[in-house]
Protein backbone atom coordinates (compact mmCIF):
# COMPACT_ATOMS: atom_id res chain seq x y z
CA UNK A 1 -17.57 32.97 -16.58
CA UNK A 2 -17.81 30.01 -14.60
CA UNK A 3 -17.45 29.03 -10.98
CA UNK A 4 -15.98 25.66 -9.29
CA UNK A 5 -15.00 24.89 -5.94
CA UNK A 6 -11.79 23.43 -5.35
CA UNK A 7 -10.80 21.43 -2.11
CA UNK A 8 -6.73 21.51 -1.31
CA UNK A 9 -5.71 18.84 2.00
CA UNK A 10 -2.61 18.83 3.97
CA UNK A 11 -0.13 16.35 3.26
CA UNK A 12 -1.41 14.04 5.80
CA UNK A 13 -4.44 13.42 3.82
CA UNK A 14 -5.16 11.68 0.79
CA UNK A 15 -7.65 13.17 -1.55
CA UNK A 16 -10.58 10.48 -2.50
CA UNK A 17 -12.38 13.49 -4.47
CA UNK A 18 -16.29 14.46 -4.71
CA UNK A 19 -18.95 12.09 -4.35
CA UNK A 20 -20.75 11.54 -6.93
CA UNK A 21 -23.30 9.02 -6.77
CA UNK A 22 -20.80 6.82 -5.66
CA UNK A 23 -18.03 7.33 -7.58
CA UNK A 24 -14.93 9.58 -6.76
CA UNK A 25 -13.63 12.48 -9.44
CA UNK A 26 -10.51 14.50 -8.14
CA UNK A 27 -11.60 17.47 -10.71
CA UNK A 28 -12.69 20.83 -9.71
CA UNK A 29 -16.81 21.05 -9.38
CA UNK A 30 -18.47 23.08 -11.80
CA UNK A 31 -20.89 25.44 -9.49
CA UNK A 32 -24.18 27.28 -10.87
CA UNK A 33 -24.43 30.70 -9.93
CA UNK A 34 -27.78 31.66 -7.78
CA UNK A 35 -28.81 27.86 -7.39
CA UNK A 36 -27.88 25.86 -3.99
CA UNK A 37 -26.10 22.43 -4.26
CA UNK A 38 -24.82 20.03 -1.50
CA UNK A 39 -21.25 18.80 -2.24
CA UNK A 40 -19.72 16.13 -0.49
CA UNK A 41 -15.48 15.70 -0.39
CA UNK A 42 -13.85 12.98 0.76
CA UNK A 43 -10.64 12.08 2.12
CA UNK A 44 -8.67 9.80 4.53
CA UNK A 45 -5.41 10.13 6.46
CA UNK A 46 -2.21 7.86 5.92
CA UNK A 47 -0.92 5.15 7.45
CA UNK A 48 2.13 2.76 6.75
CA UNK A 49 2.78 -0.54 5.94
CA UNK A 50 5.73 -2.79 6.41
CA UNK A 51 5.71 -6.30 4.39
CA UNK A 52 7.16 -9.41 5.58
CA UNK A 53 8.26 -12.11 3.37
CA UNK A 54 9.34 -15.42 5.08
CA UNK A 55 10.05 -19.00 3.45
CA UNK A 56 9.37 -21.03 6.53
CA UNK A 57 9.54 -24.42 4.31
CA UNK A 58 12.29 -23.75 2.20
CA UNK A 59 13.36 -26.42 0.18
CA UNK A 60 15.92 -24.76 -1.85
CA UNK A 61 16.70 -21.83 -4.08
CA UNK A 62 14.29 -22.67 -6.63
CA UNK A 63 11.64 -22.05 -4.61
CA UNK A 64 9.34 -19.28 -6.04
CA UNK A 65 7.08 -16.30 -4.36
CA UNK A 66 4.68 -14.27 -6.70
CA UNK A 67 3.28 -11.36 -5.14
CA UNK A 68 0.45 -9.75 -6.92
CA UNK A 69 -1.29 -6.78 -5.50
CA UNK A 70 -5.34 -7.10 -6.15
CA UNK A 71 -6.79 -3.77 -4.93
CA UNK A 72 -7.89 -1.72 -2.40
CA UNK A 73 -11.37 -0.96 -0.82
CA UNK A 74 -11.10 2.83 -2.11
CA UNK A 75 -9.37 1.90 -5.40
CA UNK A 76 -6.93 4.77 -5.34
CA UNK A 77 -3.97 1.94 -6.18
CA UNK A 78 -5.85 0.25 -9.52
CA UNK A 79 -3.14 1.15 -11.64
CA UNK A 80 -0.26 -0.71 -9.47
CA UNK A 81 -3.00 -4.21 -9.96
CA UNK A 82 -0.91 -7.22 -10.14
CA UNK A 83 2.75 -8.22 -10.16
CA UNK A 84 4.55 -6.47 -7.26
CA UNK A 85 7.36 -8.90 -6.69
CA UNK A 86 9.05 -11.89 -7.91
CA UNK A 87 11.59 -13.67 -5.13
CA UNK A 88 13.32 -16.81 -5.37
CA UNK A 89 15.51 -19.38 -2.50
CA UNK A 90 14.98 -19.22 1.13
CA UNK A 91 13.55 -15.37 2.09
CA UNK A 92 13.01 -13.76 5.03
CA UNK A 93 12.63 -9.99 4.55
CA UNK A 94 11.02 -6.94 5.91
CA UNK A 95 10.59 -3.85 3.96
CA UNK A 96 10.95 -0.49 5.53
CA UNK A 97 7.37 1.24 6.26
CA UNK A 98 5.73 2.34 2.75
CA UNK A 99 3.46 5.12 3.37
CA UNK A 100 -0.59 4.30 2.10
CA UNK A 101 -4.10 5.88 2.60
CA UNK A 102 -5.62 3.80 4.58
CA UNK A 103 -7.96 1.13 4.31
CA UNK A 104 -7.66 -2.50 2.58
CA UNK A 105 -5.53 -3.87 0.36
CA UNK A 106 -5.63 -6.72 -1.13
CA UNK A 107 -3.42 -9.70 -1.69
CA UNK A 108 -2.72 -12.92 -3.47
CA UNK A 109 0.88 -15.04 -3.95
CA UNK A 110 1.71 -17.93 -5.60
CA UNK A 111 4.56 -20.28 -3.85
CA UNK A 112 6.13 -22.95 -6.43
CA UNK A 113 7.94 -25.57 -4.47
CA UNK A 114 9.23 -29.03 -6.80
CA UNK A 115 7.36 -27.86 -9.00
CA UNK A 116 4.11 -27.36 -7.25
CA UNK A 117 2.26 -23.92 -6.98
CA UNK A 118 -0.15 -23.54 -4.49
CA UNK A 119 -2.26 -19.86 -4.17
CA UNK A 120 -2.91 -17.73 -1.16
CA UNK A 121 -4.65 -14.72 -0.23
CA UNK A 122 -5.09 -12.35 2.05
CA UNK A 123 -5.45 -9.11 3.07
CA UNK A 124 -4.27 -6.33 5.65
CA UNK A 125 -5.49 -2.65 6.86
CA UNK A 126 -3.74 0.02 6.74
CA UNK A 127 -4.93 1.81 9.85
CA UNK A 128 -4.78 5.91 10.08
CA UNK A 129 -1.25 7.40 11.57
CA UNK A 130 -0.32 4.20 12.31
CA UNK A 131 2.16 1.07 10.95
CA UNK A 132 0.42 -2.38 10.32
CA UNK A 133 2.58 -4.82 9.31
CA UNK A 134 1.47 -7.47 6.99
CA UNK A 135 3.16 -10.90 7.26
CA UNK A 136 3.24 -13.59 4.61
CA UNK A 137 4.98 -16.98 5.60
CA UNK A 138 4.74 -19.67 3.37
């Protein structure tokens, strides 16, 4: 029969997993019965974000915003990587507060105006129990 160790977090906390040289595995950890091992869990709280779009230049409503989504610091959002949004004409709107772990996310957009795309990036922290809000005017 074997033994693993299991670690189960409130709902305020978001499960990283077990260190493992480095890398993160959510899976239950085999154990060896009579021999000592150090384990080492990880996990951070929430916070919220609330995006804000804004087309401060707006020329008209072919104007373009592409909103890709490049990563995080922990890496716990790799499979949402890339398109998030596409939005066209003159913008300005906030989302209501999306709950995150925390830590950084990463950013890039591409704004088309006549026919001209320029690319941005940036970034924005999601800070523990608390609501950042990220602001991209273009």
């Amino acid at each position: 029969m074997g033994y693993a160790v299991r670690v189960n977090f409130g709902s305020d906390v978001y499960p990283l997993g077990w260190d493992i040289n480095g890398a993160y595995n959510l899976q239950p950890l085999g154990v060896t019965k009579g021999k000592k091992q150090n384990v080492d869990y990880h996990g951070v709280p929430y916070g919220n974000m609330i995006l804000h779009l804004r087309n401060d230049n707006c020329v008209g409503p072919n104007d373009t915003l592409q909103l890709y989504l490049d990563g995080s610091d922990l890496g716990y959002d790799d499979v949402q990587i890339g398109l998030l949004t596409e939005l066209y004409g003159c913008i300005d709107i906030t989302d209501a507060p999306v709950k995150f772990p925390m830590g950084q996310r990463n950013y890039h957009w591409v704004v088309t105006r006549n026919g001209v795309q320029t690319t941005h990036y940036g970034s924005v922290y999601i800070q523990p129990n608390q609501t950042t809000t990220f602001e991209i005017f273009y």
